[in-house]
Structures are given as C-alpha cells and as structure tokens.
PDB file of N, CA and C in Angstrom:
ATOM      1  N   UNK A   1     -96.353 153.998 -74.157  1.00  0.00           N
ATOM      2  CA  UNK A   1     -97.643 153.649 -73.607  1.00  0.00           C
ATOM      3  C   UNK A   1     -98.696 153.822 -74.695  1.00  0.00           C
ATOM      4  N   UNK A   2     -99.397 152.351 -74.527  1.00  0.00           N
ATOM      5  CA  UNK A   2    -100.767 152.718 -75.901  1.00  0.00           C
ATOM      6  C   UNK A   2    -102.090 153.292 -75.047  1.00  0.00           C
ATOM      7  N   UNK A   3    -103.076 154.197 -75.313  1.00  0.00           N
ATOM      8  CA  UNK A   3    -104.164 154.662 -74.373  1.00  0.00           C
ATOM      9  C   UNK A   3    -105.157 154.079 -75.570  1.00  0.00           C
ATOM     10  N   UNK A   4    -106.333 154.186 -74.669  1.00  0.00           N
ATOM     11  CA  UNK A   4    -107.370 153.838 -75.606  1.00  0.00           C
ATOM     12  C   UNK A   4    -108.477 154.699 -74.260  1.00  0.00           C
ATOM     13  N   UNK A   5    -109.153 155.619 -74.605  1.00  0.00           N
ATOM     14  CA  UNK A   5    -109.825 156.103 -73.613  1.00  0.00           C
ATOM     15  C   UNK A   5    -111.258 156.517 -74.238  1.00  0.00           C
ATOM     16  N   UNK A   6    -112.266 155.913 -73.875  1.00  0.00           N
ATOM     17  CA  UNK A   6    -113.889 156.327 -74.000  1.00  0.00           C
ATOM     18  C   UNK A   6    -113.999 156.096 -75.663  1.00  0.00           C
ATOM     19  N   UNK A   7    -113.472 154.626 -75.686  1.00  0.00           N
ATOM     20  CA  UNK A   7    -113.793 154.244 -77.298  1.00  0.00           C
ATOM     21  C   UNK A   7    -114.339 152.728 -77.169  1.00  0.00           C
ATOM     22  N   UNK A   8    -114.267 151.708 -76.564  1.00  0.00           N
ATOM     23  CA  UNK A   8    -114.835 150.478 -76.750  1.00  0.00           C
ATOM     24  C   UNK A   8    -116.211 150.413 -76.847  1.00  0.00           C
ATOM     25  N   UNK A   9    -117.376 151.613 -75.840  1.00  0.00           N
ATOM     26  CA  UNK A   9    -118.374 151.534 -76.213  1.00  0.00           C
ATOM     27  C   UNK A   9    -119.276 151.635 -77.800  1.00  0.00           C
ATOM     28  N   UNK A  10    -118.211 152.165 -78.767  1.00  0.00           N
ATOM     29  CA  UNK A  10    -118.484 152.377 -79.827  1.00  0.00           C
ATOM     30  C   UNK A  10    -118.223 151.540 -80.922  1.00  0.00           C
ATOM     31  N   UNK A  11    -117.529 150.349 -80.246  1.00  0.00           N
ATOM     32  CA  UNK A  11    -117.092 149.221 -81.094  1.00  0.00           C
ATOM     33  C   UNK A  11    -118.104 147.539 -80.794  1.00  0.00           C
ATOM     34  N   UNK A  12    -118.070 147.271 -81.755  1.00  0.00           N
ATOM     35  CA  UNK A  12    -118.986 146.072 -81.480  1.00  0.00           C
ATOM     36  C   UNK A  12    -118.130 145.157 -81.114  1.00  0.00           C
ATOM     37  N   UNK A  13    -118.661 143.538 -80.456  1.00  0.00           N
ATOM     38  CA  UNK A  13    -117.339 143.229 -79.680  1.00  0.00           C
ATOM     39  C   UNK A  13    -116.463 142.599 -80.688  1.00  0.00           C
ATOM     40  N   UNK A  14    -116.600 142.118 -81.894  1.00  0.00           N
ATOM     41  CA  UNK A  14    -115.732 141.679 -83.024  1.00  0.00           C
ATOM     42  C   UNK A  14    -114.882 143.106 -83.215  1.00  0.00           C
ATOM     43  N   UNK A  15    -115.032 144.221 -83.447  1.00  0.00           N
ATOM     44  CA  UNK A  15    -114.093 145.398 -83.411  1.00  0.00           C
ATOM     45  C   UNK A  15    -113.521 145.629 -82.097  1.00  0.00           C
ATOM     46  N   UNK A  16    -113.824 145.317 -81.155  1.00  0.00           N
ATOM     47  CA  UNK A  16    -113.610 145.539 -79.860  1.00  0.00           C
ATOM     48  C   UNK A  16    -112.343 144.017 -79.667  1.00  0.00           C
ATOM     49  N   UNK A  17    -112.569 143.038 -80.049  1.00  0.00           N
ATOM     50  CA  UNK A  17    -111.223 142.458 -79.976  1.00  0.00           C
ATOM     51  C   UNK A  17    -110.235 142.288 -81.224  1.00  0.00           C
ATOM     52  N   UNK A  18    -110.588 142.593 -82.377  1.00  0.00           N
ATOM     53  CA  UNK A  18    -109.833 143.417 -83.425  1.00  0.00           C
ATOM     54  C   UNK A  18    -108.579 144.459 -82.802  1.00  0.00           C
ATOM     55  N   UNK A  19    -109.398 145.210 -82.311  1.00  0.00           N
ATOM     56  CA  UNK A  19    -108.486 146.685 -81.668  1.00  0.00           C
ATOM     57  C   UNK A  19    -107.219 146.210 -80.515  1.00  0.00           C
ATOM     58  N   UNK A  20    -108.341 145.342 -79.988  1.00  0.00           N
ATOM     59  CA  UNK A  20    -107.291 144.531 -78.661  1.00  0.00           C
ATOM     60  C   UNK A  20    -106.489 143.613 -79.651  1.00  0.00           C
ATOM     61  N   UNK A  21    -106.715 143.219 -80.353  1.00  0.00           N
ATOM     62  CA  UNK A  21    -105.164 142.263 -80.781  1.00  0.00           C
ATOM     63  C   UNK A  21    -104.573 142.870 -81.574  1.00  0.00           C
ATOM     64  N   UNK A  22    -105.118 143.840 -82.203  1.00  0.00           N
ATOM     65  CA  UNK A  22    -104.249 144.908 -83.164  1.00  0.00           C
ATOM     66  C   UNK A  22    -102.948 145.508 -81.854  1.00  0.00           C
ATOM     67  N   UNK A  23    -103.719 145.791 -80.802  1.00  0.00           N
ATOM     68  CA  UNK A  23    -102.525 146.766 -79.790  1.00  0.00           C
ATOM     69  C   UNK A  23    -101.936 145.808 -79.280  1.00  0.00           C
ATOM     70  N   UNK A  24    -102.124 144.446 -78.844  1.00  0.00           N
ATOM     71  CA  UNK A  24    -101.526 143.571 -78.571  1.00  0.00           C
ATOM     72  C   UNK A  24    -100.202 143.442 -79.433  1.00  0.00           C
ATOM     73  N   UNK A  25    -100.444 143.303 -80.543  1.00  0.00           N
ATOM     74  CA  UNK A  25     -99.628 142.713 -81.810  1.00  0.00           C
ATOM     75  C   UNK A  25     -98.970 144.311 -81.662  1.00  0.00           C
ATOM     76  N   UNK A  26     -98.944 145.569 -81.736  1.00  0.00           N
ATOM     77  CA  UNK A  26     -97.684 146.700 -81.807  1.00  0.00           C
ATOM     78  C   UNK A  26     -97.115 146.718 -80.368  1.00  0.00           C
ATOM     79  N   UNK A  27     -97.689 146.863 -79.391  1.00  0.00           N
ATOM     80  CA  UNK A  27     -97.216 147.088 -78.498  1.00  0.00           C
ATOM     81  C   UNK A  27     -96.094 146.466 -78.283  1.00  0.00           C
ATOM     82  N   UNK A  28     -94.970 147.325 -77.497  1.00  0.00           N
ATOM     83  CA  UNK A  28     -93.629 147.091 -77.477  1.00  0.00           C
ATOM     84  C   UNK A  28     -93.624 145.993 -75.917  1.00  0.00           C
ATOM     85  N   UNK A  29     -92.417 145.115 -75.958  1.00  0.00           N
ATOM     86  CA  UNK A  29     -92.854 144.210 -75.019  1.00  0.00           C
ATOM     87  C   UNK A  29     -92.873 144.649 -73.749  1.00  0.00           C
ATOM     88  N   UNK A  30     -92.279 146.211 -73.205  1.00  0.00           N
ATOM     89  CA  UNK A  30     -91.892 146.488 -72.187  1.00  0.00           C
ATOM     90  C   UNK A  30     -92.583 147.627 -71.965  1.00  0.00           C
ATOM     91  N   UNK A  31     -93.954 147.947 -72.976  1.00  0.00           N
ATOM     92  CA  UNK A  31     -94.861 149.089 -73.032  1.00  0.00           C
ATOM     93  C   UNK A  31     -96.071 148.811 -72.181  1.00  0.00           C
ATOM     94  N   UNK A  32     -96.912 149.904 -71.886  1.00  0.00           N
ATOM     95  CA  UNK A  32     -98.070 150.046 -71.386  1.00  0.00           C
ATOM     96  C   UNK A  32     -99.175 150.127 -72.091  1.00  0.00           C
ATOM     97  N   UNK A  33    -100.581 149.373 -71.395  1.00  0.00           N
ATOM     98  CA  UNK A  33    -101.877 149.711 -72.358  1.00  0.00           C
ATOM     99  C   UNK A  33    -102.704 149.717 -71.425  1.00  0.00           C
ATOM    100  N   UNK A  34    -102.767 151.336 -71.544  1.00  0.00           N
ATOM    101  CA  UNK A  34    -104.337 152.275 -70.874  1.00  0.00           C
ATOM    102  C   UNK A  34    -105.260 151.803 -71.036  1.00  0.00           C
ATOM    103  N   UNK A  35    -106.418 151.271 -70.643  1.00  0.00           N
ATOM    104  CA  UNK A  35    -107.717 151.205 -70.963  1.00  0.00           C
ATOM    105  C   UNK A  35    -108.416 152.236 -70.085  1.00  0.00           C
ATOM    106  N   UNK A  36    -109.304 153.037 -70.358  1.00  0.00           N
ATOM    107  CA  UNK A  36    -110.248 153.263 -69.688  1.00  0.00           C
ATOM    108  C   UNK A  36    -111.579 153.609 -70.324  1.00  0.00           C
ATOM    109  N   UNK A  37    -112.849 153.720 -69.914  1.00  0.00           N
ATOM    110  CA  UNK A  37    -114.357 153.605 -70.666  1.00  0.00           C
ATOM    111  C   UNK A  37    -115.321 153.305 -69.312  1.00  0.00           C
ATOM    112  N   UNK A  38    -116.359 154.045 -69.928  1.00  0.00           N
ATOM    113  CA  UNK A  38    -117.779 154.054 -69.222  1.00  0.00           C
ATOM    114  C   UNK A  38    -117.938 152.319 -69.107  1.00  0.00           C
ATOM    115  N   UNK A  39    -118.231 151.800 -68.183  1.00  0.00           N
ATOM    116  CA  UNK A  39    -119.099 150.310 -67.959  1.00  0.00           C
ATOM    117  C   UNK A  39    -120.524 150.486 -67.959  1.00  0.00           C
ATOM    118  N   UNK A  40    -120.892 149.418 -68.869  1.00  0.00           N
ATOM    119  CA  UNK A  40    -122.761 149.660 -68.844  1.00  0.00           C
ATOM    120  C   UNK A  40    -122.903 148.824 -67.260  1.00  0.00           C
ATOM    121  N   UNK A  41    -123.858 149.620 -66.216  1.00  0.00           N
ATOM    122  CA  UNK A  41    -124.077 149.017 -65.199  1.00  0.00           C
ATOM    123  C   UNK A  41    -125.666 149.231 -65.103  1.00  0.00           C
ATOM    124  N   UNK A  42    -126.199 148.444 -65.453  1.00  0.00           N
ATOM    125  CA  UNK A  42    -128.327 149.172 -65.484  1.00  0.00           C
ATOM    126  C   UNK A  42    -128.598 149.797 -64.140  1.00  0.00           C
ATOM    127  N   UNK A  43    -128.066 149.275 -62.644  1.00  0.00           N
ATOM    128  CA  UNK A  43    -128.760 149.722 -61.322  1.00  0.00           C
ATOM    129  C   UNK A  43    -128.216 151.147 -61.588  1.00  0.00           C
ATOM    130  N   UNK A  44    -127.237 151.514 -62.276  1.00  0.00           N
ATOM    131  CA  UNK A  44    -127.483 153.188 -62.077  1.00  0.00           C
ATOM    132  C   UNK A  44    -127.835 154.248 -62.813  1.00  0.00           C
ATOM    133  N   UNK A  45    -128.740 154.805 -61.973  1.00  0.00           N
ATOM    134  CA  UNK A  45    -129.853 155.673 -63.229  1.00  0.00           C
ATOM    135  C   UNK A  45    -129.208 156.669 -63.647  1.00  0.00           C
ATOM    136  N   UNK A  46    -128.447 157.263 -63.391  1.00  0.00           N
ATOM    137  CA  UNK A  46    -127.462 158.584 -64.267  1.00  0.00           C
ATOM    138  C   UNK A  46    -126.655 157.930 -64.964  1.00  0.00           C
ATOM    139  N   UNK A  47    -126.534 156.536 -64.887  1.00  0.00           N
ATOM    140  CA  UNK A  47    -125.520 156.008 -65.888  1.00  0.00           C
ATOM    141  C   UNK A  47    -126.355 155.616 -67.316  1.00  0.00           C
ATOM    142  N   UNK A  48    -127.531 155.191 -66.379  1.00  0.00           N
ATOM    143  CA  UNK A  48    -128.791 154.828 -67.831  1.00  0.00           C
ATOM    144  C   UNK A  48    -128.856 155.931 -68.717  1.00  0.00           C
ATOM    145  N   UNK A  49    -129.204 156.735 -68.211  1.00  0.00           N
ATOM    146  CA  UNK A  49    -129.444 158.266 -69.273  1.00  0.00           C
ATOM    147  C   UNK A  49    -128.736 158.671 -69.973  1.00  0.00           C
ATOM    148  N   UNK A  50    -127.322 158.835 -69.174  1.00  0.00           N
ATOM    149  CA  UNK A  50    -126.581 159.263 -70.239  1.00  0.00           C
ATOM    150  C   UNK A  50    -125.791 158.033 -71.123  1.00  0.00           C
ATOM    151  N   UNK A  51    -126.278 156.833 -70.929  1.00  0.00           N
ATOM    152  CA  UNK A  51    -125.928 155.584 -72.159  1.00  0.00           C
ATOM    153  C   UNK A  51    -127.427 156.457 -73.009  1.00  0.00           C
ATOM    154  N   UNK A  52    -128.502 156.505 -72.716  1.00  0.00           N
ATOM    155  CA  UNK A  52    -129.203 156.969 -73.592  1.00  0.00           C
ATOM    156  C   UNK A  52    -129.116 158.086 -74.262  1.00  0.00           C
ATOM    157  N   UNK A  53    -128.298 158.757 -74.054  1.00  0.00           N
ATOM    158  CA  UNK A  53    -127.876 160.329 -75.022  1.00  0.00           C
ATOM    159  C   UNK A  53    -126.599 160.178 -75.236  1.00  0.00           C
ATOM    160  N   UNK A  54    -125.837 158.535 -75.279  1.00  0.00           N
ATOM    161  CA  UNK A  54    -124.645 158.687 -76.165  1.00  0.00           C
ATOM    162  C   UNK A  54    -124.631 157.942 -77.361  1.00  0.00           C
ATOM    163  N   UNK A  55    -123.766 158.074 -78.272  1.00  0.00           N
ATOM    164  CA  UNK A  55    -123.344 157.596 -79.848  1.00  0.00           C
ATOM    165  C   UNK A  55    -122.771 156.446 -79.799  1.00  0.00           C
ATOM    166  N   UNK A  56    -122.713 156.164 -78.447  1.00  0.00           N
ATOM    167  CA  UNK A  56    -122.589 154.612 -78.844  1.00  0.00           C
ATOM    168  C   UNK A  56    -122.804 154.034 -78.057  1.00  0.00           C
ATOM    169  N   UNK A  57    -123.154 152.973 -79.126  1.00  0.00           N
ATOM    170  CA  UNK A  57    -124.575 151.693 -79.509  1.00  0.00           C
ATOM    171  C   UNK A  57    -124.167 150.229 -78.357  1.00  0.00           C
ATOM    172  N   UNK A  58    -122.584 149.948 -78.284  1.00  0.00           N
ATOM    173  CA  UNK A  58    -121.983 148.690 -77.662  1.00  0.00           C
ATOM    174  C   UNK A  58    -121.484 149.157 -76.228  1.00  0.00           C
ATOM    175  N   UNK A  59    -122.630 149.323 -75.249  1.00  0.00           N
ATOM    176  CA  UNK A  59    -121.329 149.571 -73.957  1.00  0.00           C
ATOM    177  C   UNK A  59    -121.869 147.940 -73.252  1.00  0.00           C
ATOM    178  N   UNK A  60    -120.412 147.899 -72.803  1.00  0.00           N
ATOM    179  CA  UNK A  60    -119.997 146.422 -72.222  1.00  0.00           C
ATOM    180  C   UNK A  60    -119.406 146.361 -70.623  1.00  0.00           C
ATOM    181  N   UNK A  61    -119.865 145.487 -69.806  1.00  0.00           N
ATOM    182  CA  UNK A  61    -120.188 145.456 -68.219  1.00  0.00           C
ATOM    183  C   UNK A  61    -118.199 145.194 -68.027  1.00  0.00           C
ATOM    184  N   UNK A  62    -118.555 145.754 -66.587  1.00  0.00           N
ATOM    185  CA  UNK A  62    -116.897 145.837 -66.147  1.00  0.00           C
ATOM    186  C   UNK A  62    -116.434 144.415 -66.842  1.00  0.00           C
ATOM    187  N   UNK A  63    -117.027 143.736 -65.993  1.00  0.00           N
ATOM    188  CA  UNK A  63    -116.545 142.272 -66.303  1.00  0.00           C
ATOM    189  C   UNK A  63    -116.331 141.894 -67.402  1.00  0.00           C
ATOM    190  N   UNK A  64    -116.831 142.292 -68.532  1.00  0.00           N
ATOM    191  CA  UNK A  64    -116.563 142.223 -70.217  1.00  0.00           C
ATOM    192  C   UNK A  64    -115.147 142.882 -70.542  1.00  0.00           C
ATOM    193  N   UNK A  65    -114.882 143.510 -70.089  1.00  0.00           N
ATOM    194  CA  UNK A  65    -113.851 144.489 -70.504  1.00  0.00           C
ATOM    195  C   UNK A  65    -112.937 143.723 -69.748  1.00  0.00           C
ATOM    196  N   UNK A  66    -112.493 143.359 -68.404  1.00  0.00           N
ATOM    197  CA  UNK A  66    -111.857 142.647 -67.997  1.00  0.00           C
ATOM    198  C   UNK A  66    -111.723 141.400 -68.886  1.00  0.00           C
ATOM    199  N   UNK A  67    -112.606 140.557 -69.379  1.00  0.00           N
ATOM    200  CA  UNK A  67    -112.324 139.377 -69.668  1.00  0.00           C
ATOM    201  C   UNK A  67    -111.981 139.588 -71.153  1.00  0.00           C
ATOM    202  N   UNK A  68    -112.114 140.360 -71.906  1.00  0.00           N
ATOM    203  CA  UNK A  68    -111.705 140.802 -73.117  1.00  0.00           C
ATOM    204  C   UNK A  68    -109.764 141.200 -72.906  1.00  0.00           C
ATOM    205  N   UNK A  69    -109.902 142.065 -71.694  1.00  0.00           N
ATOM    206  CA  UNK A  69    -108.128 142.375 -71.617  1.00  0.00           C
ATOM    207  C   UNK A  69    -107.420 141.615 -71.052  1.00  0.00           C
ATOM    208  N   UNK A  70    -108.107 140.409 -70.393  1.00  0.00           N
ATOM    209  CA  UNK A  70    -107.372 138.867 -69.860  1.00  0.00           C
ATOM    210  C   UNK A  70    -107.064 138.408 -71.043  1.00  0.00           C
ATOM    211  N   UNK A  71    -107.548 138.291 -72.447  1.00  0.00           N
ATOM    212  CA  UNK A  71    -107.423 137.720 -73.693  1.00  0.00           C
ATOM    213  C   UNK A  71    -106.021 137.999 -74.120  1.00  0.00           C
ATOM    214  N   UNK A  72    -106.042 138.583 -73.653  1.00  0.00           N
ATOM    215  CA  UNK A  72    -104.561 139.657 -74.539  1.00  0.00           C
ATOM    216  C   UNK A  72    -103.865 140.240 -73.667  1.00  0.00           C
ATOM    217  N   UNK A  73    -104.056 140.762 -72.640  1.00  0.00           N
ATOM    218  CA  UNK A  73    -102.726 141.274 -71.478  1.00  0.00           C
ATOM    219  C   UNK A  73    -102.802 140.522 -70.232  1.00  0.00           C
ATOM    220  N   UNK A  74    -101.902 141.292 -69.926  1.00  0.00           N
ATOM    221  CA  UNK A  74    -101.711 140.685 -68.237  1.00  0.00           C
ATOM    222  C   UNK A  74    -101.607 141.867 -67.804  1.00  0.00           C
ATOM    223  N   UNK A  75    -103.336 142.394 -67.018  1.00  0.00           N
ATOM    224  CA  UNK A  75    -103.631 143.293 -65.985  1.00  0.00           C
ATOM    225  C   UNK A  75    -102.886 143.327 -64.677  1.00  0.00           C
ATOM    226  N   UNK A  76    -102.041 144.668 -65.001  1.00  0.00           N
ATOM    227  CA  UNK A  76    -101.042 144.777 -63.816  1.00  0.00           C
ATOM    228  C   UNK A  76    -101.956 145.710 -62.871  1.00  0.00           C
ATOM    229  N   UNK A  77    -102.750 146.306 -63.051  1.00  0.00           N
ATOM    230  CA  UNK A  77    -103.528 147.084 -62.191  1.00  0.00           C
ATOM    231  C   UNK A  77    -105.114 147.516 -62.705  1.00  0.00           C
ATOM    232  N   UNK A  78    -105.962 147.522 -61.508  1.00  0.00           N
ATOM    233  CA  UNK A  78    -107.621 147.831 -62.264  1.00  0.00           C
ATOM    234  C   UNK A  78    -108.114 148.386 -61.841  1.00  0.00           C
ATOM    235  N   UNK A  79    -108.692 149.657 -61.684  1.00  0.00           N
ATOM    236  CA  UNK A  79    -109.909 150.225 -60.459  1.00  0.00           C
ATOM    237  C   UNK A  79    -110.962 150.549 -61.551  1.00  0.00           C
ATOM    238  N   UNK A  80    -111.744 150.723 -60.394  1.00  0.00           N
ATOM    239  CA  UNK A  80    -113.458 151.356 -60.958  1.00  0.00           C
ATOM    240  C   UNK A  80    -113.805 152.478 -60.280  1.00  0.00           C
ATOM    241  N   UNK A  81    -114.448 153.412 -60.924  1.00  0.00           N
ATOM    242  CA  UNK A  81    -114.676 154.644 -60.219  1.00  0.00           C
ATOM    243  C   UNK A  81    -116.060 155.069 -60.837  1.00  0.00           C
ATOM    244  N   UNK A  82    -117.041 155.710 -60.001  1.00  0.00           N
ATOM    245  CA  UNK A  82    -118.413 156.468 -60.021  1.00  0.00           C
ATOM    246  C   UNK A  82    -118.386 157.917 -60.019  1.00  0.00           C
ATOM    247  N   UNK A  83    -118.855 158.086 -61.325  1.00  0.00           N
ATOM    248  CA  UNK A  83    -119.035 159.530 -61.543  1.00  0.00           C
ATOM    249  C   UNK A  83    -120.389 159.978 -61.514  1.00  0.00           C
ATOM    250  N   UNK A  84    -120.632 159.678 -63.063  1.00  0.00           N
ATOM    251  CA  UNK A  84    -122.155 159.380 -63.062  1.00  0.00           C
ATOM    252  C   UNK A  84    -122.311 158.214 -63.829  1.00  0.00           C
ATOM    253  N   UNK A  85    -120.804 157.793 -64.623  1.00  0.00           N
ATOM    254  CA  UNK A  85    -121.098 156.111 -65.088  1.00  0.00           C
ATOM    255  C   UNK A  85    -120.086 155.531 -64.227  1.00  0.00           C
ATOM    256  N   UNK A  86    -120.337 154.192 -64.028  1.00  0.00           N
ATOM    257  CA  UNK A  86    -119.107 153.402 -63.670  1.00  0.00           C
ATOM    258  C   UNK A  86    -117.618 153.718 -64.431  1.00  0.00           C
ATOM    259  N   UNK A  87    -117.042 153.920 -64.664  1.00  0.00           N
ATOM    260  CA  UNK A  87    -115.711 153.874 -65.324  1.00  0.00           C
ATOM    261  C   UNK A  87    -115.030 152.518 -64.757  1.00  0.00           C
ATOM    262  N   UNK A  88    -113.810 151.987 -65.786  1.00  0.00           N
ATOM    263  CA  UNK A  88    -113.075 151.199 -65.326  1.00  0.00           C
ATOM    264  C   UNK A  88    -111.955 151.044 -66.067  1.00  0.00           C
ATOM    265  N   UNK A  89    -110.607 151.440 -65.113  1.00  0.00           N
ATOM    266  CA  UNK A  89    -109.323 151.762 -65.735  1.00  0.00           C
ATOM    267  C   UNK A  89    -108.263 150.454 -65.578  1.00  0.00           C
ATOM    268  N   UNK A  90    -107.760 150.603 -66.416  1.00  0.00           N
ATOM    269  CA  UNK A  90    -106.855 149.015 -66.320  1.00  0.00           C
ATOM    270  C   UNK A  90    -105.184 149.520 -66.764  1.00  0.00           C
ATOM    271  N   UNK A  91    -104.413 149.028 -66.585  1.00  0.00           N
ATOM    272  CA  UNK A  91    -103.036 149.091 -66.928  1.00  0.00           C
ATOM    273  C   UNK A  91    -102.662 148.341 -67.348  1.00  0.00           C
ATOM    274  N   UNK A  92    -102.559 147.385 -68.264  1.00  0.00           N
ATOM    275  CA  UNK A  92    -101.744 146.045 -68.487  1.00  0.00           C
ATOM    276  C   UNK A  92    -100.530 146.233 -69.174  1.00  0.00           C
ATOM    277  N   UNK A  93    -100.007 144.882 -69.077  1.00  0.00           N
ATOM    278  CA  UNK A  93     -98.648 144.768 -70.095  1.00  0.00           C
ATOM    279  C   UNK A  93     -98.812 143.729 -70.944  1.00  0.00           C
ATOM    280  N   UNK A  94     -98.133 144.153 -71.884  1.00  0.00           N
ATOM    281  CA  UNK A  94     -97.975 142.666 -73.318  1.00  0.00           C
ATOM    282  C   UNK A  94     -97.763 140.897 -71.971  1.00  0.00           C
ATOM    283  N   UNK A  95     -98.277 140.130 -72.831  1.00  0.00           N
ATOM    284  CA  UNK A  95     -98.477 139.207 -71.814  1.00  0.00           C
ATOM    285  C   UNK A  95     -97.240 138.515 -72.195  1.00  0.00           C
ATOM    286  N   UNK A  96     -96.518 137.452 -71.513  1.00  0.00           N
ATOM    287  CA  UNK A  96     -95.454 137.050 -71.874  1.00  0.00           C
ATOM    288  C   UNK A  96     -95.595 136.071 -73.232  1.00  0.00           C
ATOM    289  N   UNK A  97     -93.991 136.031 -73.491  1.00  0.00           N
ATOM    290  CA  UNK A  97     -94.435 135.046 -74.757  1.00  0.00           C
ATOM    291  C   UNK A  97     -94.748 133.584 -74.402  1.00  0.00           C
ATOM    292  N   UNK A  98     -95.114 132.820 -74.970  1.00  0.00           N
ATOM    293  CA  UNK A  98     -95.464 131.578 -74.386  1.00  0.00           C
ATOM    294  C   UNK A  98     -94.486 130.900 -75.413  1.00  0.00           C
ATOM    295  N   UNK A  99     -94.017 129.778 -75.153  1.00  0.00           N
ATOM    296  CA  UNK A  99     -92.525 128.690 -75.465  1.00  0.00           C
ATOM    297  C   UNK A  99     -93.979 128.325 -76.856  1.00  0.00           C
ATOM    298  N   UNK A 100     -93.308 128.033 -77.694  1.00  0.00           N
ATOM    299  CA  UNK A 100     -95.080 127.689 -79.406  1.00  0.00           C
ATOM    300  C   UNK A 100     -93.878 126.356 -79.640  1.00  0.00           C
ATOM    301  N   UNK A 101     -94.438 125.344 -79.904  1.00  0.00           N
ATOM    302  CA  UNK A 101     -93.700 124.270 -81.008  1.00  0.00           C
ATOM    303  C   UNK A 101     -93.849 124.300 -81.925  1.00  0.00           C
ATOM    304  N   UNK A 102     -92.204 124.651 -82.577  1.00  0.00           N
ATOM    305  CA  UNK A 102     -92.375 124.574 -84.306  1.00  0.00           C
ATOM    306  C   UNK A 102     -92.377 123.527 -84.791  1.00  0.00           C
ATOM    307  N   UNK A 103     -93.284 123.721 -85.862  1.00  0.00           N
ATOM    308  CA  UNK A 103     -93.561 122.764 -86.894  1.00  0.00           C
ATOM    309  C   UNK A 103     -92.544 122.009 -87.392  1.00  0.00           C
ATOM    310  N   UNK A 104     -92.275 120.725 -87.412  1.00  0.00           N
ATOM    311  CA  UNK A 104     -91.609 120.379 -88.681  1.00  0.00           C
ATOM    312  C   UNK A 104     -90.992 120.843 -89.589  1.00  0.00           C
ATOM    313  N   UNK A 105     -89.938 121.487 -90.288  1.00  0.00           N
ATOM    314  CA  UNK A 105     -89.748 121.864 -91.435  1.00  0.00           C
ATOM    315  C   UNK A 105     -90.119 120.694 -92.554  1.00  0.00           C
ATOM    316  N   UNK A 106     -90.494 121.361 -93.889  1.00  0.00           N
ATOM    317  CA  UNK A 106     -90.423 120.104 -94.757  1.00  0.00           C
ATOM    318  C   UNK A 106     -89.617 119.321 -94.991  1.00  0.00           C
ATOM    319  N   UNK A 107     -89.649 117.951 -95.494  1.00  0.00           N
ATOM    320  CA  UNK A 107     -88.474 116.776 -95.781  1.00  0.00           C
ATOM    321  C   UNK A 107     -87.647 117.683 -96.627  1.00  0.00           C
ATOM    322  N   UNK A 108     -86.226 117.110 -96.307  1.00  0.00           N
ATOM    323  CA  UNK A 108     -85.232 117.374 -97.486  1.00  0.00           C
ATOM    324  C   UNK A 108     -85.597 116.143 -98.964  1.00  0.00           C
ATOM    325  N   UNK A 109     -85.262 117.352-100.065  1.00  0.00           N
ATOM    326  CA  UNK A 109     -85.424 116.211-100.886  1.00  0.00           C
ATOM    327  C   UNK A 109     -84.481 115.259-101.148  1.00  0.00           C
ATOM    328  N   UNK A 110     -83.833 114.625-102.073  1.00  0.00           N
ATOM    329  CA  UNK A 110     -82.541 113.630-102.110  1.00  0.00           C
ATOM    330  C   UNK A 110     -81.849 114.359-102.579  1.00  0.00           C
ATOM    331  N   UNK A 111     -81.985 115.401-103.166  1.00  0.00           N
ATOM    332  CA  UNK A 111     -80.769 116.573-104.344  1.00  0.00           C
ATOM    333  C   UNK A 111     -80.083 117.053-102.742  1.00  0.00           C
ATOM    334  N   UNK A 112     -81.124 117.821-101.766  1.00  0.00           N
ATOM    335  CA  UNK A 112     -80.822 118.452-100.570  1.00  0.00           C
ATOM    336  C   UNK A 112     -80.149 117.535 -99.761  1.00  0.00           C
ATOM    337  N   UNK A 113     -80.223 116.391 -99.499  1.00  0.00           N
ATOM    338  CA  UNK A 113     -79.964 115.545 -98.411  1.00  0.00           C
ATOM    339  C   UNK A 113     -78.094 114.996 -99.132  1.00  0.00           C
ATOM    340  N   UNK A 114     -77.636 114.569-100.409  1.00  0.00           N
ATOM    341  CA  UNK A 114     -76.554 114.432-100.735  1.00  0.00           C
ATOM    342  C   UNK A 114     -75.829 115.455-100.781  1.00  0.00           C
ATOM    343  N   UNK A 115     -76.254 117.150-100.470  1.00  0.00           N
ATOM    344  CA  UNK A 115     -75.365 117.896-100.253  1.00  0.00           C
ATOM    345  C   UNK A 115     -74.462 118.140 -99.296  1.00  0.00           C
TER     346      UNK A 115
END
C-alpha cells in the first residue's frame, strides 16, 4: 500500500500530478493508494483559519483531488469527514491497463529481408 497523507496541500498542482503519476508508475498492479488531506472548503470558518496558520500555500477543493485521482486510479472507495477541515480519504487501485497499438516496427532493410 502507497499512503500519501496531509501532503498535496503543499504541492502546486504541476507537483501534485507529478507525485500522482510518479505513484501511479511504482505502484504494484494489485497495490493500494491512500490518499488523504485537508479540502479547501471557504463556507467553513475553522477550516479558513487554520488554512491561514498552515505552510501550505496549494490547498485544493474535494472535487480537485477527486478529479486529479480519476487521472490516474480507479477510486475504489471515498469519504469526507469534518473535523475542523473537511478531510477527504480515497482508496484507489492502479487503473487497468488499457490494450495501446504498437507502432510499426521499422522497414526491414534488403540485407534483413534476404535473410
């Protein structure tokens, strides 16, 4: 299982899907990936404050984080929970492989082709 817990707010979203395709790309095909992190939600005022007395600069709405881990997994499970920030926990798995068409190989040359 890969975790990633109370770190996306600190990533801008180019590092923030960096990280996601970095864990995408190790993760084992039959492994787990934790997400969980504060959601910026403005209607709540204990959530405002303490985004204002934290170190980081990028917090991103449930729905961001969802559509960032649709990019790259397949969310097997999601809740949200109120503390004094929104939180929002996700479970996904490596997404399946998708069938890719290979390219062409290059022509044989005539040395290759009379062998």
């Amino acid at each position: 299982m890969l975790t990633v817990v109370n770190v996306t707010h600190h990533l801008t979203d180019h590092q923030f899907e960096q990280m996601l395709r970095e864990c995408a790309r190790v993760i084992k095909p039959e492994g787990s990936f934790l997400l969980m992190d504060a959601a910026w939600k403005p209607s709540r005022l204990p959530g405002r404050i303490l985004w204002a007395l934290d170190r980081g600069s990028f917090p991103k709405t449930a729905g961001q984080l969802r559509a960032a881990l649709e990019r790259h997994f397949a969310i097997q499970q999601r809740s949200q929970i109120a503390i004094y920030h929104e939180y929002v926990i996700s479970m996904s798995r490596k997404k399946a492989a998708t069938a890719q068409h290979s390219a062409p190989g290059p022509a044989l040359t005539a040395f290759e082709q009379s062998r």
